[in-house]
Protein backbone atom coordinates (compact mmCIF):
# COMPACT_ATOMS: atom_id res chain seq x y z
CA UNK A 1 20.13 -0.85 -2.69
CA UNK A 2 21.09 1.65 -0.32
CA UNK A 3 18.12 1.46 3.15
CA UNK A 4 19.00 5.28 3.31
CA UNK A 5 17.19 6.18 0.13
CA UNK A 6 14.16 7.86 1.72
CA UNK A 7 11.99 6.11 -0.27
CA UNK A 8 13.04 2.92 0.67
CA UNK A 9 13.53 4.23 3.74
CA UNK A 10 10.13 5.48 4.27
CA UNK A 11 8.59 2.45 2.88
CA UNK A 12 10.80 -0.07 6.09
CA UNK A 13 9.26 1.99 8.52
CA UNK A 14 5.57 2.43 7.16
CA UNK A 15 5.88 -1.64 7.29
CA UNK A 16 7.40 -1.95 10.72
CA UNK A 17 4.71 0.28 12.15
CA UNK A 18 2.05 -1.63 10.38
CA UNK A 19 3.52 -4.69 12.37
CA UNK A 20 3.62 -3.28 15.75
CA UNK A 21 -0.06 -2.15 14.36
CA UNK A 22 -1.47 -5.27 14.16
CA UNK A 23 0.56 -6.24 17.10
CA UNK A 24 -1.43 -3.80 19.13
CA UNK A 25 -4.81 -4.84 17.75
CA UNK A 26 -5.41 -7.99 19.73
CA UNK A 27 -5.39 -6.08 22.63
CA UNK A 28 -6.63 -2.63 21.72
CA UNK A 29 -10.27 -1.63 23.13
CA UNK A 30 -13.61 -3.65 20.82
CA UNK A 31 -16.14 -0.45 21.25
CA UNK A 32 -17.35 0.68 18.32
CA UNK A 33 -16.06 4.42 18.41
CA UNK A 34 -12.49 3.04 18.61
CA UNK A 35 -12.83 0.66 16.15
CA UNK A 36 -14.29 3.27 13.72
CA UNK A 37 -11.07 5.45 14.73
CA UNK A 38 -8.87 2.56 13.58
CA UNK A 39 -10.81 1.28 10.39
CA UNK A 40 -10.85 5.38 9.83
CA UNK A 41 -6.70 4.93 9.79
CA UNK A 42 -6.76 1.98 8.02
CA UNK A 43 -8.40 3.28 4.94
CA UNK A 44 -6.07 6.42 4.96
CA UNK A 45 -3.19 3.64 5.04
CA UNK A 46 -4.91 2.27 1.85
CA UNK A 47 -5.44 5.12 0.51
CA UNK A 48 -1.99 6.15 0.55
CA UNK A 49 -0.49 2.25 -0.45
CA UNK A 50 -2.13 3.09 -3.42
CA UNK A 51 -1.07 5.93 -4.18
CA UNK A 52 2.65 4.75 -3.78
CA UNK A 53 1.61 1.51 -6.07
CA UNK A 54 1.12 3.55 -8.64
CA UNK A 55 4.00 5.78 -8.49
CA UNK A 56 6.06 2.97 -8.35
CA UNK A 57 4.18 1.60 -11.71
CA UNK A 58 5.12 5.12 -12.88
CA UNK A 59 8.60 4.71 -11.97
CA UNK A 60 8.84 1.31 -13.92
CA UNK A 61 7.22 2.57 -16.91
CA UNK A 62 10.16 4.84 -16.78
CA UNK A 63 12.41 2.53 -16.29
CA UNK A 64 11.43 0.40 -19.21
CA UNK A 65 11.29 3.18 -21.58
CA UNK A 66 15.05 3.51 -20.52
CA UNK A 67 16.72 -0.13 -21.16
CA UNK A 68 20.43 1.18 -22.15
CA UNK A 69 20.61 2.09 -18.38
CA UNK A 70 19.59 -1.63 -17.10
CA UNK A 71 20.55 -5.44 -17.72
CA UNK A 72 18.36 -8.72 -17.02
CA UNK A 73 20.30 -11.45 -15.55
CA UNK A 74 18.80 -13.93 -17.43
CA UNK A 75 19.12 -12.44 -20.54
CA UNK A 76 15.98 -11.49 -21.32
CA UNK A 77 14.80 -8.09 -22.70
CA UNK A 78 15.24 -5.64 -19.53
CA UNK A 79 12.88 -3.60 -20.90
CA UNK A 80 10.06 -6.33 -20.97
CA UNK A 81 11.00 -7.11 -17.50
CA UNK A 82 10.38 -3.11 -16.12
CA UNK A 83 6.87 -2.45 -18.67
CA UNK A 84 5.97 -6.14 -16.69
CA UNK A 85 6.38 -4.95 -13.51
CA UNK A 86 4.65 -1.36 -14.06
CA UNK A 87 1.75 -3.25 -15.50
CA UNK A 88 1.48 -5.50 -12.46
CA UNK A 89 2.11 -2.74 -9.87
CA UNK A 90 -0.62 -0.72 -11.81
CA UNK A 91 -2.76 -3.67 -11.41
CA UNK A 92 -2.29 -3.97 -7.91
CA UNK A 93 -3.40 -0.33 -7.27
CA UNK A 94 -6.84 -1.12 -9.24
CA UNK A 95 -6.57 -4.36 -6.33
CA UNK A 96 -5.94 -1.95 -3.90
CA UNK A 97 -9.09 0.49 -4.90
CA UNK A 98 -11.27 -2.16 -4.54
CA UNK A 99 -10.20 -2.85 -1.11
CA UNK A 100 -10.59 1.15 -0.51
CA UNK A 101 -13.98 0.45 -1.02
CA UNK A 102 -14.96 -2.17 1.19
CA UNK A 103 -12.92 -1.39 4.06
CA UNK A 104 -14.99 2.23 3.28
CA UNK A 105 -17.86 0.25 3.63
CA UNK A 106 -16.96 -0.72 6.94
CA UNK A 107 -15.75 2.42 8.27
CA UNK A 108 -19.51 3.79 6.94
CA UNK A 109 -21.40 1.08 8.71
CA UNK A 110 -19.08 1.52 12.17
CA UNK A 111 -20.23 5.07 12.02
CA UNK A 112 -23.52 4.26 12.97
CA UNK A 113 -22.62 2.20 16.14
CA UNK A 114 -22.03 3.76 19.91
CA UNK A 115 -21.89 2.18 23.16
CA UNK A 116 -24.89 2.68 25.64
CA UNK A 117 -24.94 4.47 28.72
């Protein structure tokens, strides 16, 4: 696959910056107003890995109803293979919304917190 495809791309660098993210968590400040700023960008991240999820379940369902334009290399039916992976990808975004809401949760209950005087 070619790394210049912007998806792909796109997708390399949203996971190297989530490294260097949680890189520069274990030193970034504990108060509660900063936390809530990065649980606040952690659910948009969420948000938005599900989102991709399931256009990439789109893009296999696609791709299965398509199987002239694909092989399996074990000989199995390619077309299996892609409606398998759209149905686990689309399973993984319903994964994903329940993680939207707890990390939601979290972000709610930070919301309440300040630092004294």
């Amino acid at each position: 696959m070619d790394p210049t495809e912007p998806t792909l791309a796109a997708m390399s660098a949203a996971a190297e910056q989530a490294r260097a993210a949680n890189h520069a968590a274990y030193d970034a400040p504990g108060d509660p107003p900063a936390l809530y700023a990065r649980v606040g960008a952690l659910y948009d991240l969420l948000v938005k890995t599900r989102q991709l999820t399931q256009v990439l379940g789109t893009a296999a369902t696609k791709a299965a109803a398509h199987p002239e334009r694909m092989y399996a290399d074990d000989g199995s039916n390619p077309s299996n293979r892609a409606a398998r992976a759209a149905m686990f990808l689309l399973e993984s975004a319903q994964s994903i919304d329940t993680v939207i809401t707890v990390v939601n949760e979290a972000w709610s209950e930070l919301s309440h917190l300040g630092v004294k005087p």
